[in-house]
PDB file of N, CA and C in Angstrom:
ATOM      1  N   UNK A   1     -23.936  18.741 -20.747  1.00  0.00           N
ATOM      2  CA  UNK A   1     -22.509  18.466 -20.744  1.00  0.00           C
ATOM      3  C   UNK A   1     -22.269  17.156 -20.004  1.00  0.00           C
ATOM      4  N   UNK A   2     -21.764  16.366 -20.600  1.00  0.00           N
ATOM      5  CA  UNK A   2     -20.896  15.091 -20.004  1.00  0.00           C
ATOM      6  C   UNK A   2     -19.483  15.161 -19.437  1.00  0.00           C
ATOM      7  N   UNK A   3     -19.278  14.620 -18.302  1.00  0.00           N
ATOM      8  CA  UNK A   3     -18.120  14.696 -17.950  1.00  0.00           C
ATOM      9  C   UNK A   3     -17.474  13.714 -17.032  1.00  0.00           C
ATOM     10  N   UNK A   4     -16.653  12.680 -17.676  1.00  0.00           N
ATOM     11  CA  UNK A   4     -16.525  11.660 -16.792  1.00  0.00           C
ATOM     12  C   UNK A   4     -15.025  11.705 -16.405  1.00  0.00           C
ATOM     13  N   UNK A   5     -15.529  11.274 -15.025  1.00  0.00           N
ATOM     14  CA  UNK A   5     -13.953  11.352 -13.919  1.00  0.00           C
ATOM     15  C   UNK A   5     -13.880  10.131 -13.281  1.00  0.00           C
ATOM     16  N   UNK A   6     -12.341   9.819 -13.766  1.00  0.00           N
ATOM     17  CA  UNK A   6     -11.755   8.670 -13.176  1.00  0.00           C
ATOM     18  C   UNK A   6     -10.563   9.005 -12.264  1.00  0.00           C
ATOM     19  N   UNK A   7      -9.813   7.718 -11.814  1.00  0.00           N
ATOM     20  CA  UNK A   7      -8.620   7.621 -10.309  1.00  0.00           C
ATOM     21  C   UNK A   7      -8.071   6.479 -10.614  1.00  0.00           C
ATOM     22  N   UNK A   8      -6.919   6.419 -10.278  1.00  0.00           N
ATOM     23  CA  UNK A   8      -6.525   5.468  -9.749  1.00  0.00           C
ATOM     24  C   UNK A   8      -6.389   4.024 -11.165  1.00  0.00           C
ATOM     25  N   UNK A   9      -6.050   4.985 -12.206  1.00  0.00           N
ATOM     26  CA  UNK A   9      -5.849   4.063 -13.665  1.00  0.00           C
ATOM     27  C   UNK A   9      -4.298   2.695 -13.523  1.00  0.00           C
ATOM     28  N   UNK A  10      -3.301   3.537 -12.812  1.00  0.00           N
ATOM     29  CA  UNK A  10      -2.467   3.174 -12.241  1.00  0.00           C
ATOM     30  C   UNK A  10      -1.894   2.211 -13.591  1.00  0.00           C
ATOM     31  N   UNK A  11      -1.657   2.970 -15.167  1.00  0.00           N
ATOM     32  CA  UNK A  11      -1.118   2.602 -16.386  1.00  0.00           C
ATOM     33  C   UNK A  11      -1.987   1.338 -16.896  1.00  0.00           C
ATOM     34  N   UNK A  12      -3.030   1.304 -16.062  1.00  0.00           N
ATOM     35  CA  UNK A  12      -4.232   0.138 -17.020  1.00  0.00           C
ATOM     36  C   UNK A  12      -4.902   0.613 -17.973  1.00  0.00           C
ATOM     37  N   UNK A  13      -4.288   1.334 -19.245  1.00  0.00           N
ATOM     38  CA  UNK A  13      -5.313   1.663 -20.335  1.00  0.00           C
ATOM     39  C   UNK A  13      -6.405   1.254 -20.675  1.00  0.00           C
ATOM     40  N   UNK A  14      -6.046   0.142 -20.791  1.00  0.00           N
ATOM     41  CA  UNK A  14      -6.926  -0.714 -21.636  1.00  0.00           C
ATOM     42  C   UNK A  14      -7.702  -0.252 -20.753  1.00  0.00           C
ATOM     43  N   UNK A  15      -8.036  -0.502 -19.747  1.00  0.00           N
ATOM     44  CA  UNK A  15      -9.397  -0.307 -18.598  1.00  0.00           C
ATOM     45  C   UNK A  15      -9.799   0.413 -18.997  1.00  0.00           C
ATOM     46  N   UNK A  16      -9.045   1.752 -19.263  1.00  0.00           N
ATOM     47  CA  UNK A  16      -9.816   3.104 -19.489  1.00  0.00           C
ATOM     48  C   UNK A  16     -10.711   3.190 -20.697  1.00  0.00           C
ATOM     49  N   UNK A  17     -10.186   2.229 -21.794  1.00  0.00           N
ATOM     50  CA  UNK A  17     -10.391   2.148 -23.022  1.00  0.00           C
ATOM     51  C   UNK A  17     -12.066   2.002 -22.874  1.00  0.00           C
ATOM     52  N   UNK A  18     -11.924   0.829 -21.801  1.00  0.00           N
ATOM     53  CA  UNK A  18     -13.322  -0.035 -21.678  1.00  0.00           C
ATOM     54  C   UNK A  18     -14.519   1.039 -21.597  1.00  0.00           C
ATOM     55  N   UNK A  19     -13.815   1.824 -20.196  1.00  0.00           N
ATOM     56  CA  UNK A  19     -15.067   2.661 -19.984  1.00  0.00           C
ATOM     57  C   UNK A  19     -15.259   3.653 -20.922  1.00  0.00           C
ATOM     58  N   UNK A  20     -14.539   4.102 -21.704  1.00  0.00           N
ATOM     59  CA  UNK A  20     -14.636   5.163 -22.541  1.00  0.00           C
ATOM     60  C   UNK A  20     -15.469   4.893 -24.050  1.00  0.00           C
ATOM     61  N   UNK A  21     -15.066   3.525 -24.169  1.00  0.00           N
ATOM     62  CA  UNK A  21     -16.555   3.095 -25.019  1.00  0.00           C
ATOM     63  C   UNK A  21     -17.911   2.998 -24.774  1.00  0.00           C
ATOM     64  N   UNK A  22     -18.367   2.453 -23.053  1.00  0.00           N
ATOM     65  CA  UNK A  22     -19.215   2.215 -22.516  1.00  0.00           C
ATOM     66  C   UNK A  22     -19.627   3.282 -22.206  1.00  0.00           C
ATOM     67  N   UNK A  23     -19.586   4.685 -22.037  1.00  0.00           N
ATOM     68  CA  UNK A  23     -19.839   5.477 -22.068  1.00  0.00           C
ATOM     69  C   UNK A  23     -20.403   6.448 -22.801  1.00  0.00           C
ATOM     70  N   UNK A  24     -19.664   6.525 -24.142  1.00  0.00           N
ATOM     71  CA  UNK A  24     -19.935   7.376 -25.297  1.00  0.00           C
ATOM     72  C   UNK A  24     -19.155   8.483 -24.899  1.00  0.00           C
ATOM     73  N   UNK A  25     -19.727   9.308 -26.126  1.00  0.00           N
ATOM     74  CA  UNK A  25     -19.254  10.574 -26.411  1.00  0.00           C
ATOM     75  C   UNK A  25     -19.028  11.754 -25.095  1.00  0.00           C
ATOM     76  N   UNK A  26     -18.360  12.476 -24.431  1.00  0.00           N
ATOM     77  CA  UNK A  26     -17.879  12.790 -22.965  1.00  0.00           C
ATOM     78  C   UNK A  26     -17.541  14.264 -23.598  1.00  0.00           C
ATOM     79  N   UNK A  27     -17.866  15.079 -23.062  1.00  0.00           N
ATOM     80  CA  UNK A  27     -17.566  16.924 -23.141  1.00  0.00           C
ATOM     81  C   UNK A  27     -16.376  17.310 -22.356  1.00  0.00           C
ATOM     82  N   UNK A  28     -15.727  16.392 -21.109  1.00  0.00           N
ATOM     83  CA  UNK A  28     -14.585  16.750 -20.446  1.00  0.00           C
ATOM     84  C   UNK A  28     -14.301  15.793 -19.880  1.00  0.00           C
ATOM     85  N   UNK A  29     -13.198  15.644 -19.491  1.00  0.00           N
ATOM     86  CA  UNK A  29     -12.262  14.517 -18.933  1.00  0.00           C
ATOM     87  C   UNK A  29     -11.561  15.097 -17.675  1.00  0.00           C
ATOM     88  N   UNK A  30     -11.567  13.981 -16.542  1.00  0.00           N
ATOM     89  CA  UNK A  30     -11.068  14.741 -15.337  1.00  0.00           C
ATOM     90  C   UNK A  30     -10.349  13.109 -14.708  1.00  0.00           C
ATOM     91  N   UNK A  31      -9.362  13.397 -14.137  1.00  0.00           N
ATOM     92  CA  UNK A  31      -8.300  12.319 -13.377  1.00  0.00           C
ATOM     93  C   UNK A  31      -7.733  12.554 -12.622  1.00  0.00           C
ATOM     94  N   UNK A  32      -8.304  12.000 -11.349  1.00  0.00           N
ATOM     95  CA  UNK A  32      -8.009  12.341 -10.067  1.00  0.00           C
ATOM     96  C   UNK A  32      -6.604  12.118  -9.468  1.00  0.00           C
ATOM     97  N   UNK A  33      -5.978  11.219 -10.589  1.00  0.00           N
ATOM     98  CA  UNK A  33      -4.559  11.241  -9.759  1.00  0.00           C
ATOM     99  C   UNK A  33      -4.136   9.471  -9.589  1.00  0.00           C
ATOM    100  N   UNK A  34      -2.451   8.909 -10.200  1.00  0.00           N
ATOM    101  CA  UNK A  34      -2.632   8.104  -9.767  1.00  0.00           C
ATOM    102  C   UNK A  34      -2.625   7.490 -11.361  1.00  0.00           C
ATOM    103  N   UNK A  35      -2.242   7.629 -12.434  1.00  0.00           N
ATOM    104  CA  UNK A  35      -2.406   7.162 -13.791  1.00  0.00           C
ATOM    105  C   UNK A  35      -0.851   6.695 -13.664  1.00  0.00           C
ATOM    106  N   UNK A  36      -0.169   6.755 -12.811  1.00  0.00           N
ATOM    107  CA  UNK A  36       1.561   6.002 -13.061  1.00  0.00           C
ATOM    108  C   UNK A  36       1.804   5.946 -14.789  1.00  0.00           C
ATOM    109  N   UNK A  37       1.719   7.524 -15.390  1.00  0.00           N
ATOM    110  CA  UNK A  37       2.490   6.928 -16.734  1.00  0.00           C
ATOM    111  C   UNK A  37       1.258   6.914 -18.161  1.00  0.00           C
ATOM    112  N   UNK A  38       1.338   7.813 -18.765  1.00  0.00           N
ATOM    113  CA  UNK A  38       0.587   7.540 -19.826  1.00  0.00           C
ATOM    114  C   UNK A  38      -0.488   8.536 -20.060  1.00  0.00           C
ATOM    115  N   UNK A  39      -0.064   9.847 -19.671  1.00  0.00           N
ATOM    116  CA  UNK A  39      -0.741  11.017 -19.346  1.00  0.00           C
ATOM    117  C   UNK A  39      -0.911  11.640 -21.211  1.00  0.00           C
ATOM    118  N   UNK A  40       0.157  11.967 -21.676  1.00  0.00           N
ATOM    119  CA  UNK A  40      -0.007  11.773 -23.274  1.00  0.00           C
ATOM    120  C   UNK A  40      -0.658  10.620 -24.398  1.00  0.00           C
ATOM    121  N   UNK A  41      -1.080   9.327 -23.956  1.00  0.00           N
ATOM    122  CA  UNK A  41      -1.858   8.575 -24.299  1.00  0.00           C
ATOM    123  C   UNK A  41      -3.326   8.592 -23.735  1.00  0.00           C
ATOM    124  N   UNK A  42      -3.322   9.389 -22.676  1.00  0.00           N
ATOM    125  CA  UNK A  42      -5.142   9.708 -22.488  1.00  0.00           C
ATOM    126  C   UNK A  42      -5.488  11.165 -23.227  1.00  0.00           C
ATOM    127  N   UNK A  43      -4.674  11.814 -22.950  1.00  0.00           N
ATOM    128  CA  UNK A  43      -5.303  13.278 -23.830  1.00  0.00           C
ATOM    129  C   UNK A  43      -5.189  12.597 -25.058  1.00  0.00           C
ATOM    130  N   UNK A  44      -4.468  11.674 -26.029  1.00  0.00           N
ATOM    131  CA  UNK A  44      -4.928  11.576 -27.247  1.00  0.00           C
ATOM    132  C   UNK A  44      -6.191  10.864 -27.410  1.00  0.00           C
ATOM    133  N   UNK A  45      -6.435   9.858 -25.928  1.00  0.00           N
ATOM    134  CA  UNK A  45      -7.216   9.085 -26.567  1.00  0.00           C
ATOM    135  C   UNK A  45      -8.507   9.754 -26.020  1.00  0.00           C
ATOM    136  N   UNK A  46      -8.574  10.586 -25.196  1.00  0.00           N
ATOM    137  CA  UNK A  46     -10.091  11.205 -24.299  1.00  0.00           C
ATOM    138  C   UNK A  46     -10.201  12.033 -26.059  1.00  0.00           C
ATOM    139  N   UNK A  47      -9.342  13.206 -26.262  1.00  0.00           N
ATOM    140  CA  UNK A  47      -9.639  14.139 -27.420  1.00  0.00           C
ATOM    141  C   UNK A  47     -11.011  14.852 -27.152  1.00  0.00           C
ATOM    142  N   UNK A  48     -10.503  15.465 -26.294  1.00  0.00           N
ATOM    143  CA  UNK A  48     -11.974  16.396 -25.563  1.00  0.00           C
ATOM    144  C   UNK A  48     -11.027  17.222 -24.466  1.00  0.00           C
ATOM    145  N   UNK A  49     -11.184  18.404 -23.989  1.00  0.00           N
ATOM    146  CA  UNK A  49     -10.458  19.403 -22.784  1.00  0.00           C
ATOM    147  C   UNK A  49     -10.151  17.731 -21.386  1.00  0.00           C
ATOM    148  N   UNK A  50      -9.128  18.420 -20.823  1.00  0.00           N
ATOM    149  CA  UNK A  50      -8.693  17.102 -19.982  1.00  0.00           C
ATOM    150  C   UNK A  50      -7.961  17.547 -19.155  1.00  0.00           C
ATOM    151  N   UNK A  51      -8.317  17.541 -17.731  1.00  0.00           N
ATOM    152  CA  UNK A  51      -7.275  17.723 -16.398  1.00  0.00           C
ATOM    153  C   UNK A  51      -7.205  16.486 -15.441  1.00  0.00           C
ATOM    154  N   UNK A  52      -5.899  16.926 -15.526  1.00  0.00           N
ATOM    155  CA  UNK A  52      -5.352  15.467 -14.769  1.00  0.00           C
ATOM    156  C   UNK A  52      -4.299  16.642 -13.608  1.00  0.00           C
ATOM    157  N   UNK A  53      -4.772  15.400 -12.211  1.00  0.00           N
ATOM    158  CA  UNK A  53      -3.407  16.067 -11.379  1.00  0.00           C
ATOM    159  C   UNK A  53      -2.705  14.726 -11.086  1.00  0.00           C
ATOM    160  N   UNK A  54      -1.528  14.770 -10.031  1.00  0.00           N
ATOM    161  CA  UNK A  54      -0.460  13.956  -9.738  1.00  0.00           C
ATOM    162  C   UNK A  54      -1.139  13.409  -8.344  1.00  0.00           C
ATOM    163  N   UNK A  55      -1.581  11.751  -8.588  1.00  0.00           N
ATOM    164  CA  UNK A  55      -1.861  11.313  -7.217  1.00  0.00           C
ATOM    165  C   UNK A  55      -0.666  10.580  -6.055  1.00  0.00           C
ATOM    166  N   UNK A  56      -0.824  10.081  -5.306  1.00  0.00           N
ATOM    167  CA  UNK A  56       0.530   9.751  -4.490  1.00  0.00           C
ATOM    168  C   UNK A  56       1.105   8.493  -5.002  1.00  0.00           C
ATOM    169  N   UNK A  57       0.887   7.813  -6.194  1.00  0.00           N
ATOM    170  CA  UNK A  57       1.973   7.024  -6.974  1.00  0.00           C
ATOM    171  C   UNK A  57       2.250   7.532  -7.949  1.00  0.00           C
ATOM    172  N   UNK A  58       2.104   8.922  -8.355  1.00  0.00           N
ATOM    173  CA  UNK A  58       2.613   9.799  -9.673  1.00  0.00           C
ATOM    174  C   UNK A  58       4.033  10.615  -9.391  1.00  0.00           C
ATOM    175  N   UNK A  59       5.067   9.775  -8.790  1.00  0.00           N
ATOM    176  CA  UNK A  59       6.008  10.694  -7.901  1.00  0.00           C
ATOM    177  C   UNK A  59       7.024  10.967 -10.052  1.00  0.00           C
ATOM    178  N   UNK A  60       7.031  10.655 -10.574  1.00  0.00           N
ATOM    179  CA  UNK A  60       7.856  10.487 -11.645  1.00  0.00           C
ATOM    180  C   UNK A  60       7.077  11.008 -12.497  1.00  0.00           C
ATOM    181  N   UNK A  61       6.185  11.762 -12.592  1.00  0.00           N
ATOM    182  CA  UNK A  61       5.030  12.629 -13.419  1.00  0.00           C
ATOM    183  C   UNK A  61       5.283  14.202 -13.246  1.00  0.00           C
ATOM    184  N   UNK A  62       5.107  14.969 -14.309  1.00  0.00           N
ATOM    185  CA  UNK A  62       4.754  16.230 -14.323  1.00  0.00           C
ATOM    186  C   UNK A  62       3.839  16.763 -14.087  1.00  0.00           C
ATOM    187  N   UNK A  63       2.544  15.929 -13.595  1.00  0.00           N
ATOM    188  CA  UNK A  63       1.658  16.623 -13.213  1.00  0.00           C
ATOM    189  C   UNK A  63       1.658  17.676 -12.163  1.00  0.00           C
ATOM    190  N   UNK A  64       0.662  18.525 -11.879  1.00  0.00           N
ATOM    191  CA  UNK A  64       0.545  19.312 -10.840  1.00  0.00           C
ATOM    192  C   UNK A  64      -0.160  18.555  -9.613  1.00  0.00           C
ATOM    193  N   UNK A  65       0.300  18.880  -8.593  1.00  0.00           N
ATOM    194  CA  UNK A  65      -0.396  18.313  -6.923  1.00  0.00           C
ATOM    195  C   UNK A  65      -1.757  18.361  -7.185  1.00  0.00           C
ATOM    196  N   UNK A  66      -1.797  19.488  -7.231  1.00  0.00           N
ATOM    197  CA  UNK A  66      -3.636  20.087  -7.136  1.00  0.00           C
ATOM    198  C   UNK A  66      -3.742  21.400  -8.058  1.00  0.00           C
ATOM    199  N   UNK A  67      -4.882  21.371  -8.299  1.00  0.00           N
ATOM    200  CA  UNK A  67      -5.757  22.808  -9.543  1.00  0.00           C
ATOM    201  C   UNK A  67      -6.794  22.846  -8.992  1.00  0.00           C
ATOM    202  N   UNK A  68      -6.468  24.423  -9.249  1.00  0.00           N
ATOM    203  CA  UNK A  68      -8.172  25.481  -8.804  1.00  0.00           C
ATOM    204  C   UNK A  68      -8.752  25.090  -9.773  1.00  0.00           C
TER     205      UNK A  68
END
């Protein structure tokens, strides 16, 4: 199983884009918090299971604080 975890995207897609090619194919997606915005444009673009929580510049997000 692959599973790559990022932080601190802070609405730089494209970045994410980067690593997500450089990477390959990924079994789960995890985001530590801190994506300011664009939480429905990574679950489309990861398209694999995906938890994301709310880091301390996510005050305008639905995310959750923290998950068991």
């Amino acid at each position: 199983m692959k599973i790559l975890v990022v932080s601190d995207t802070h609405g730089h897609t494209k970045n994410l884009e980067r690593v997500l090619e450089k990477v390959g194919d990924i079994d789960l997606f995890i985001h530590c918090g801190d994506l300011e915005g664009g939480e429905d444009y990574i679950r489309a673009l990861v398209d694999v299971p995906c938890y994301m929580v709310a880091g301390n510049n996510d005050w305008f997000s639905d995310l959750q604080r923290e998950m068991e």
